[in-house]
Protein backbone atom coordinates (compact mmCIF):
# COMPACT_ATOMS: atom_id res chain seq x y z
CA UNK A 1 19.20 14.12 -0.88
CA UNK A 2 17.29 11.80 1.11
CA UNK A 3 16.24 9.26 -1.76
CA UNK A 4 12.74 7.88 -0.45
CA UNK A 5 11.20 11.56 -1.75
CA UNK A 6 12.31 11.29 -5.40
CA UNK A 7 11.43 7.35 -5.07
CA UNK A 8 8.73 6.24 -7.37
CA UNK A 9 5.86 5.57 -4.81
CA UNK A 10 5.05 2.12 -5.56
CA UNK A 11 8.70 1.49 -4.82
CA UNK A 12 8.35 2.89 -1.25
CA UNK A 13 5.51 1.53 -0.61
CA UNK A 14 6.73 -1.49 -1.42
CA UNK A 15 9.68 -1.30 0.63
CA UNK A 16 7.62 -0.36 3.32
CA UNK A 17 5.19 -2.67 3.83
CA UNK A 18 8.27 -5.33 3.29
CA UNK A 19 9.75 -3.89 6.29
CA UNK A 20 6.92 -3.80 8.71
CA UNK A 21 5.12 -6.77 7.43
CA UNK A 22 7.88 -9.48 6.30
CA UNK A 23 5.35 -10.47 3.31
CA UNK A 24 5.25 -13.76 1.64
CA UNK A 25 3.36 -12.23 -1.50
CA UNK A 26 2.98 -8.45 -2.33
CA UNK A 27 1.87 -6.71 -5.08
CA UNK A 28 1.55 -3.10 -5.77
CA UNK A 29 -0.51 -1.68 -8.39
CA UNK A 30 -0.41 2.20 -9.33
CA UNK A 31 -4.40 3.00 -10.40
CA UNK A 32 -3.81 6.08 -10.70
CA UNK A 33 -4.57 6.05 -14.53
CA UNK A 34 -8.00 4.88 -14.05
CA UNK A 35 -8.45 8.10 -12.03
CA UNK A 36 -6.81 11.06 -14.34
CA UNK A 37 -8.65 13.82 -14.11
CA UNK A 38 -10.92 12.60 -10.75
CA UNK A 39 -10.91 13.88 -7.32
CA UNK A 40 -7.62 13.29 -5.65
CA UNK A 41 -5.88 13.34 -8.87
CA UNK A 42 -2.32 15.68 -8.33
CA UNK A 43 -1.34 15.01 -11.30
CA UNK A 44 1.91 13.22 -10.77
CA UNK A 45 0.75 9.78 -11.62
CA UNK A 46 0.78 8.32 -8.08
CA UNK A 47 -2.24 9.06 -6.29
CA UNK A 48 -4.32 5.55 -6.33
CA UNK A 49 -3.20 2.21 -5.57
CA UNK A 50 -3.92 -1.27 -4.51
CA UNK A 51 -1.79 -3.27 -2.41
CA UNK A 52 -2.18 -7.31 -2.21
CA UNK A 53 -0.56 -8.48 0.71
CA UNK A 54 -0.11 -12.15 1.75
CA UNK A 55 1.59 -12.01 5.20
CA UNK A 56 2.21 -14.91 8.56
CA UNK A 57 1.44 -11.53 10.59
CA UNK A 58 -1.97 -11.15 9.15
CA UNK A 59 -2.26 -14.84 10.99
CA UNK A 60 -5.53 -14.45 13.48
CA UNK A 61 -5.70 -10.79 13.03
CA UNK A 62 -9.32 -9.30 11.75
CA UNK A 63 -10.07 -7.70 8.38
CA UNK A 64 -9.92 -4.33 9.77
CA UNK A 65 -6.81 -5.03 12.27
CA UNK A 66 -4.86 -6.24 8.80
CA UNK A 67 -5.63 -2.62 6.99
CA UNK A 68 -4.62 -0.63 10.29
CA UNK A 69 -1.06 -2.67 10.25
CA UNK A 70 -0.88 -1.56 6.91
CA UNK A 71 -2.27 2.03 7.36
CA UNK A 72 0.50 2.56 10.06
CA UNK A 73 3.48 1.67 8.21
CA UNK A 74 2.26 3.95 5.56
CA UNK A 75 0.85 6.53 7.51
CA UNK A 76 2.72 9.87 6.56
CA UNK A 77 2.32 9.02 2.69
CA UNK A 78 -1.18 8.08 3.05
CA UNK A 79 -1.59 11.90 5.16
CA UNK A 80 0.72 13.49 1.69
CA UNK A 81 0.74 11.50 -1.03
CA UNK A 82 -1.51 8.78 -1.56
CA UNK A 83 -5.31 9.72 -2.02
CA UNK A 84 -6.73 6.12 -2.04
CA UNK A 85 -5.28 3.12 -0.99
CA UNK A 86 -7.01 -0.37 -1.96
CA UNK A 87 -6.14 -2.99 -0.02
CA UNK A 88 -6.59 -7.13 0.01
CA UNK A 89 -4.68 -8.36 2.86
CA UNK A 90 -4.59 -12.12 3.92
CA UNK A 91 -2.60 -14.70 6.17
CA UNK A 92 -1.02 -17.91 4.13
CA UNK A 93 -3.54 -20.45 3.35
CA UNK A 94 -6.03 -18.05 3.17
CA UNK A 95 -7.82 -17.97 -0.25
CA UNK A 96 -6.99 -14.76 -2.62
């Protein structure tokens, strides 16, 4: 059984955004209460989250170049399992 589909989704997208983007801070929140019942609500409990990302990649990269680093490695769950992704991505030093 390949264990990243039975994963709790925060988990993996935890673990992937450690992989691709070597983080210094990350947090990832499941919203997905505030939205029960809402659009894009499956009903599992893991549709809506925020990701805070401090990373040295982010270093010189743009607002929107940040979110498609982070839209890549998570590309095939943001295309099947994740409805919204909120995202606050920022180099070290840079204010929160």
């Amino acid at each position: 059984m390949d264990s990243t589909a039975t994963a709790p989704l925060a988990e993996l997208i935890a673990a992937r955004l450690t992989t691709a983007l070597n983080p210094t801070h990350l947090d990832v929140v499941n919203d997905s209460h505030h939205h029960a019942g809402h659009m894009g609500d499956d009903g599992t409990g893991e549709s809506h989250f925020t990701v805070i990302v401090e990373s040295p990649a982010f270093a010189g990269q743009s607002r929107v170049a940040r979110q498609r680093r982070i839209n890549h490695a998570l590309a095939d769950l943001l295309a099947t399992r994740i409805h919204a992704l909120a995202i606050r991505a920022r180099a070290p030093g840079e204010p929160a």
